[in-house]
C-alpha atoms as a PDB file:
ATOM      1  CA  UNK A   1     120.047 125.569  83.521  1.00  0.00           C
ATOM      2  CA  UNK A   2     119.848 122.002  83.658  1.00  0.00           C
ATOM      3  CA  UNK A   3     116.724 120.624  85.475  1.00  0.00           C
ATOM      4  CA  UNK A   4     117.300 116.937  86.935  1.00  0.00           C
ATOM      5  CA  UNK A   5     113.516 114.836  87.052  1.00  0.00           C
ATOM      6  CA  UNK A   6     113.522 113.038  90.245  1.00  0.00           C
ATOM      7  CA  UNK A   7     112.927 109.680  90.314  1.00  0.00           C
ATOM      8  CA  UNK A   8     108.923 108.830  91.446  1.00  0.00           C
ATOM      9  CA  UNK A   9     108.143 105.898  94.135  1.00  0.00           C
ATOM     10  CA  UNK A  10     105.936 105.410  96.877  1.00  0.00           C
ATOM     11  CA  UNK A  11     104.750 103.025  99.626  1.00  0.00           C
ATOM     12  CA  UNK A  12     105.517  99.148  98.972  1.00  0.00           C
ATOM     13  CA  UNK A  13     106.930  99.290  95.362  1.00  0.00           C
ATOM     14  CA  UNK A  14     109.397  96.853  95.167  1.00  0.00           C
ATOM     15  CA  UNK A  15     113.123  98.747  93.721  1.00  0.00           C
ATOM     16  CA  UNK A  16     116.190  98.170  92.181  1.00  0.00           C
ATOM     17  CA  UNK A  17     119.217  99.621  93.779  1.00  0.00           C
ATOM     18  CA  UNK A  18     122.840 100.666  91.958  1.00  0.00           C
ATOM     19  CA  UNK A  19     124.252  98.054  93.864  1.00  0.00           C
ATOM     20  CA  UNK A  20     122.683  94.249  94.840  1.00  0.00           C
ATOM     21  CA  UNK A  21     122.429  93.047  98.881  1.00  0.00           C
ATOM     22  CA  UNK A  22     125.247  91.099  99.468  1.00  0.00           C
ATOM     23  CA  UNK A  23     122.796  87.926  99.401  1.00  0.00           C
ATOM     24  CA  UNK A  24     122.604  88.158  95.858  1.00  0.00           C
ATOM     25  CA  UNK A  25     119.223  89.504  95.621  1.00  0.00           C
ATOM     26  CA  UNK A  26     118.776  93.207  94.120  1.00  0.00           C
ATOM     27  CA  UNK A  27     115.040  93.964  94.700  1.00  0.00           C
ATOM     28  CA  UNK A  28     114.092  95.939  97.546  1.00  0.00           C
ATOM     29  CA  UNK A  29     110.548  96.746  98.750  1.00  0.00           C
ATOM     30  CA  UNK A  30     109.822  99.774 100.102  1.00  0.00           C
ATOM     31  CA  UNK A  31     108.657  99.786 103.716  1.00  0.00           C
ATOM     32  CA  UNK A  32     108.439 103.323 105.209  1.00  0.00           C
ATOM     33  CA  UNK A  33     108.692 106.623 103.945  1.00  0.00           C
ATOM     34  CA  UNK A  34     109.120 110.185 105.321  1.00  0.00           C
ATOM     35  CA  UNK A  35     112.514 111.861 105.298  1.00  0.00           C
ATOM     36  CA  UNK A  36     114.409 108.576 105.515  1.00  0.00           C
ATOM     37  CA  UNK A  37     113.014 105.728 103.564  1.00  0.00           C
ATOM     38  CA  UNK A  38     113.507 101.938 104.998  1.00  0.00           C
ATOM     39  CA  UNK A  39     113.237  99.034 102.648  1.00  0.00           C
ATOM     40  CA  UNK A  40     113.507  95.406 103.151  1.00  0.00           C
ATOM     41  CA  UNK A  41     115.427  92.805 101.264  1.00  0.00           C
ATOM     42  CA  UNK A  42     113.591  90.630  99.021  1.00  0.00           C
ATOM     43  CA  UNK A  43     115.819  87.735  99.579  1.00  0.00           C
ATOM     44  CA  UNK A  44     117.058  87.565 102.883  1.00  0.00           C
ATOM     45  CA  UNK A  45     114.538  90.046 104.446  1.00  0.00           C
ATOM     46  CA  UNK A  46     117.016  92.208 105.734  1.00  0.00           C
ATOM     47  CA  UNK A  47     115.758  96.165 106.519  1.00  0.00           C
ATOM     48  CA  UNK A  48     117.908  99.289 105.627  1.00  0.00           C
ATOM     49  CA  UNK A  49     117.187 102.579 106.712  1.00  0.00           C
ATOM     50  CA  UNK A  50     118.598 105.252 104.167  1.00  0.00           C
ATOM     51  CA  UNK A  51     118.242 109.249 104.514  1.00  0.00           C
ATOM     52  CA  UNK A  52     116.283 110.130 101.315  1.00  0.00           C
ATOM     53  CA  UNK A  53     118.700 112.092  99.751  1.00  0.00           C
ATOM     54  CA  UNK A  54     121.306 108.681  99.816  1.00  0.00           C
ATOM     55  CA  UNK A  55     118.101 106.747  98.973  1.00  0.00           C
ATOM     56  CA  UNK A  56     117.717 108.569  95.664  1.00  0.00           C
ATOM     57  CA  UNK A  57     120.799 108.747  94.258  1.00  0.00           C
ATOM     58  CA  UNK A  58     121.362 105.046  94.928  1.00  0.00           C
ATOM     59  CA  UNK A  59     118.089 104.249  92.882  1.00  0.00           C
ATOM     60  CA  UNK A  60     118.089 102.589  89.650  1.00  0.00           C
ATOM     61  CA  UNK A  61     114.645 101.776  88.933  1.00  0.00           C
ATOM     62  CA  UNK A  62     110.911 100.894  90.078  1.00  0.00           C
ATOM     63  CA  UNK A  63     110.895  96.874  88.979  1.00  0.00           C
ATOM     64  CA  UNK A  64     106.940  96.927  90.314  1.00  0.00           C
ATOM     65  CA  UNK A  65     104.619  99.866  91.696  1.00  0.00           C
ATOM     66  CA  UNK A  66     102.467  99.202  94.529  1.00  0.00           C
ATOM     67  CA  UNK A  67      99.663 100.282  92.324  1.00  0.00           C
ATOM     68  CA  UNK A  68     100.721  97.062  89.808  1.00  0.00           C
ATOM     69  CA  UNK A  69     100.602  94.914  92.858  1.00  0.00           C
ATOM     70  CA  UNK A  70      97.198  95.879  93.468  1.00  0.00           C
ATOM     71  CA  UNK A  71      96.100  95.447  90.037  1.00  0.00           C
ATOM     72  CA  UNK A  72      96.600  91.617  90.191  1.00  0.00           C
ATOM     73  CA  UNK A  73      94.243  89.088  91.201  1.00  0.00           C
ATOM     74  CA  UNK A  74      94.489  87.324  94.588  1.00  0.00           C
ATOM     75  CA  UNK A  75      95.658  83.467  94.466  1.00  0.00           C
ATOM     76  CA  UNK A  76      92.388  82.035  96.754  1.00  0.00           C
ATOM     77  CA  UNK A  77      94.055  79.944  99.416  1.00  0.00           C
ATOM     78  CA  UNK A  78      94.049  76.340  98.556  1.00  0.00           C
ATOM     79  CA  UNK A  79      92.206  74.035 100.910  1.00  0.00           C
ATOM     80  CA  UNK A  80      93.312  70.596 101.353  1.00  0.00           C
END
């Protein structure tokens, strides 16, 4: 029997999808989770809604983990 690893993400990674957004952009970040998953276009800032089943199959890869993101340092803001 042939066992199939699902793929791992979570809250706020940013993904890569089988197929880019029509704006050109194929990075999607991850904005809700739970037995659909929405994520947001990093382009255009269009949302999505997928069931997870769709959502996983359509996944290519995890460009950055949430955990990464937290990992780097915080730009102060500039004053003028």
């Amino acid at each position: 029997m042939v066992t199939i690893e699902r793929k791992s993400f979570g809250l706020h990674d940013i993904v890569e999808m089988k197929k880019p957004h029509p704006c050109g952009t194929n990075a999607w970040k991850v904005i809700r989770m739970g037995m659909d998953i929405r994520m947001k276009c990093t382009g255009c800032g269009h949302s999505v809604l997928l069931p997870r089943s769709r959502f996983e199959k359509r996944l290519k890869k995890v460009l950055i983990s949430a955990a990464e993101q937290e990992k780097e340092p915080k730009k102060p803001p500039e004053s003028l």
